[in-house]
Protein backbone atom coordinates (compact mmCIF):
# COMPACT_ATOMS: atom_id res chain seq x y z
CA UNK A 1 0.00 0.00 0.00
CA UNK A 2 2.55 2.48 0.61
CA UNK A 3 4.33 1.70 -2.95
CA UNK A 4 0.99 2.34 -4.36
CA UNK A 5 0.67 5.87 -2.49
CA UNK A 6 5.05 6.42 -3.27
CA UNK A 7 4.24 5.59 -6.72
CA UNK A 8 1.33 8.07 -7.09
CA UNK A 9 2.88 10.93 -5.33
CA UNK A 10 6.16 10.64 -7.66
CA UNK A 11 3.69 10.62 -10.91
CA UNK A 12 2.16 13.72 -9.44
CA UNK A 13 5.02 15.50 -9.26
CA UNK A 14 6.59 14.78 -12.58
CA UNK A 15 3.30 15.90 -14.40
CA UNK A 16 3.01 18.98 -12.35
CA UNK A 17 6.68 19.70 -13.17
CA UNK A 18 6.13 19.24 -16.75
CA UNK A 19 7.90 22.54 -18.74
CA UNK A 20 5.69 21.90 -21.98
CA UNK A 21 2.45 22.22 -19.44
CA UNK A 22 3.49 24.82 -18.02
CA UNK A 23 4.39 26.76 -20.68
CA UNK A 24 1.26 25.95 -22.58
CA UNK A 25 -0.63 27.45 -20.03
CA UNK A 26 1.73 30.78 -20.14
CA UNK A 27 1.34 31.19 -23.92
CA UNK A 28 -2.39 30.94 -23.54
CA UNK A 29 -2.01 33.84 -21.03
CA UNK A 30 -1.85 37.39 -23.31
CA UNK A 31 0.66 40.20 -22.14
CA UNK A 32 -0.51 43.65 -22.20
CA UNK A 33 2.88 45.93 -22.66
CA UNK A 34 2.18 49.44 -23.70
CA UNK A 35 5.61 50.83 -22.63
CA UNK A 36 6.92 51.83 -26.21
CA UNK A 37 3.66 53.14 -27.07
CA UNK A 38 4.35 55.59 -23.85
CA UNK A 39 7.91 56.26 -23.89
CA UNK A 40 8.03 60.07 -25.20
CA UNK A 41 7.38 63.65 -24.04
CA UNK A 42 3.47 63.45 -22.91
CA UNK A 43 1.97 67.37 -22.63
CA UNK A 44 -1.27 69.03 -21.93
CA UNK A 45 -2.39 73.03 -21.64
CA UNK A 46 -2.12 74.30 -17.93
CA UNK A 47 -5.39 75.61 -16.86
CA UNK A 48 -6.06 78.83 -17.14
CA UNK A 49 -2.89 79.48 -19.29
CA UNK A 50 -3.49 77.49 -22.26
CA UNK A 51 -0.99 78.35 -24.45
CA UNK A 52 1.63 76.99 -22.29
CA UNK A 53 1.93 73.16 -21.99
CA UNK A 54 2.73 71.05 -18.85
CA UNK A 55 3.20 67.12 -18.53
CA UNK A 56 5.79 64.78 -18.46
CA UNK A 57 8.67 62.77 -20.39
CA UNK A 58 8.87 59.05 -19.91
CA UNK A 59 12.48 57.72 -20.85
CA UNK A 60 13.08 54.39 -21.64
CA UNK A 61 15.35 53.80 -18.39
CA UNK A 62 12.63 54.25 -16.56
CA UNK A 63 13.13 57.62 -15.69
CA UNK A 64 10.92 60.62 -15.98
CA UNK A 65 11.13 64.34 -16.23
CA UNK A 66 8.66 66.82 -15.25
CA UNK A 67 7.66 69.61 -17.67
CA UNK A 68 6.93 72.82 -16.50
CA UNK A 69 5.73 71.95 -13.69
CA UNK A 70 7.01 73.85 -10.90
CA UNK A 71 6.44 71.97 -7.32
CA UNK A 72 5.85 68.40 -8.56
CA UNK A 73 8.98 66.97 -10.16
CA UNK A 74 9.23 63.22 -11.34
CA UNK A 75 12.12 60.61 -11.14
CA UNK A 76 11.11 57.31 -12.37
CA UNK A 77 7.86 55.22 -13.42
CA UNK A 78 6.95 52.04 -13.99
CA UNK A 79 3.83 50.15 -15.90
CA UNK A 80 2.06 47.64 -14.54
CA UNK A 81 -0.60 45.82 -17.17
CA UNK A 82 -2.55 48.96 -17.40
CA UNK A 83 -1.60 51.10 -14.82
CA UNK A 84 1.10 53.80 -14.74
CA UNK A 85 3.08 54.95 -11.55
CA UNK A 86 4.69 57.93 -11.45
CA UNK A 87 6.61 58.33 -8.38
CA UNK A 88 8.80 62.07 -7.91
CA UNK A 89 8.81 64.42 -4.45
CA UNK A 90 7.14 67.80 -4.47
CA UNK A 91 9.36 70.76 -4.05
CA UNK A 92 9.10 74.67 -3.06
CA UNK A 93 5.96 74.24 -0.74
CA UNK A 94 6.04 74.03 3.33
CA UNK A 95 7.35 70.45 3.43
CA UNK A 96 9.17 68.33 0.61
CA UNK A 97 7.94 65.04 0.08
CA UNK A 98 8.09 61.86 -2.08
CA UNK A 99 5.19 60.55 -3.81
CA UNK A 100 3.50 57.76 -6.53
CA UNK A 101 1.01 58.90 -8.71
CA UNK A 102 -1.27 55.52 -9.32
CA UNK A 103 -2.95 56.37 -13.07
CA UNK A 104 -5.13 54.16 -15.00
CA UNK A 105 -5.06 54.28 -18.69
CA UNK A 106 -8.17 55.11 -19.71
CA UNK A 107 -6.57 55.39 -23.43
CA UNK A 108 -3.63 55.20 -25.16
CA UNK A 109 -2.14 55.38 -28.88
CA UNK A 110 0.27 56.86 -30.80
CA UNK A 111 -0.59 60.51 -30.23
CA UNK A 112 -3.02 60.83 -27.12
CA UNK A 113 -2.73 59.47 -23.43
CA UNK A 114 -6.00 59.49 -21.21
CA UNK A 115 -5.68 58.36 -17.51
CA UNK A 116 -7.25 58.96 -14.22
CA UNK A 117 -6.55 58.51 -10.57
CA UNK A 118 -7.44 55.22 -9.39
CA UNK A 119 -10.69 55.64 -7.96
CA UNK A 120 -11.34 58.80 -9.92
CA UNK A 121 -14.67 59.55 -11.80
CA UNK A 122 -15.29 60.41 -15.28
CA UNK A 123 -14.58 64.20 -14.83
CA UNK A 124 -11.00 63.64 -13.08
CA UNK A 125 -9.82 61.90 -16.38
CA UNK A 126 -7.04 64.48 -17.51
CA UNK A 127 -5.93 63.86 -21.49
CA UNK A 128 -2.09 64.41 -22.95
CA UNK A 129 -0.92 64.49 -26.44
CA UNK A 130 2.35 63.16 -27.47
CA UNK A 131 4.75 65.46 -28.74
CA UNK A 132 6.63 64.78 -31.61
């Protein structure tokens, strides 16, 4: 009886280690990677002076600039399936501080980025067009 129950646990474990299953089940699995489509300078009027832009530039190290945006200035982001974090400290208020923006993208091609705050509504959605 316990060769029968040896015997059974051993086939177990080579079929559950099986590479070709496992990667079958991996392939089956599609990756969502929009990185390239964001890397680039990403821009948007600042309200209430519209004919200057603000926004940010995503590098492909991973790092990020701020553009002309005074207090908030970026360092680095990072995508995860369809969320983008932004993380940067604030600067020239009462206390400096680090922070991570957590954005959902709403939409994204070639030439326009939509996101929102994570738990945002419809009207905190801000748009940015890629500069070229």
């Amino acid at each position: 009886m316990k060769t029968l129950i040896a015997s059974a646990m051993t086939i177990l474990v080579i079929v559950s280690c099986d590479s070709s299953s496992t990667k079958k089940a991996s392939e089956e699995i599609p990756s969502k990677d929009n990185s390239r489509e964001l890397i680039g300078k990403w821009v948007q009027p600042i309200p209430g002076q519209e004919s200057r832009l603000q926004g940010f530039n995503l590098k492909t190290d991973n790092s990020v600039e701020s553009i002309n945006t005074n207090t908030i200035k970026y360092e680095k982001w990072k995508l995860s399936e369809d969320t983008l974090f932004l993380s940067g400290y604030t600067i020239g208020v009462a206390e400096q501080s680090s922070f991570t923006d957590t954005l959902l993208i709403k939409k994204i091609s070639n030439s326009e980025l939509t996101i929102s705050y994570i738990g945002g509504s419809k009207e905190d959605e801000q748009t940015y067009h890629k500069e070229k």
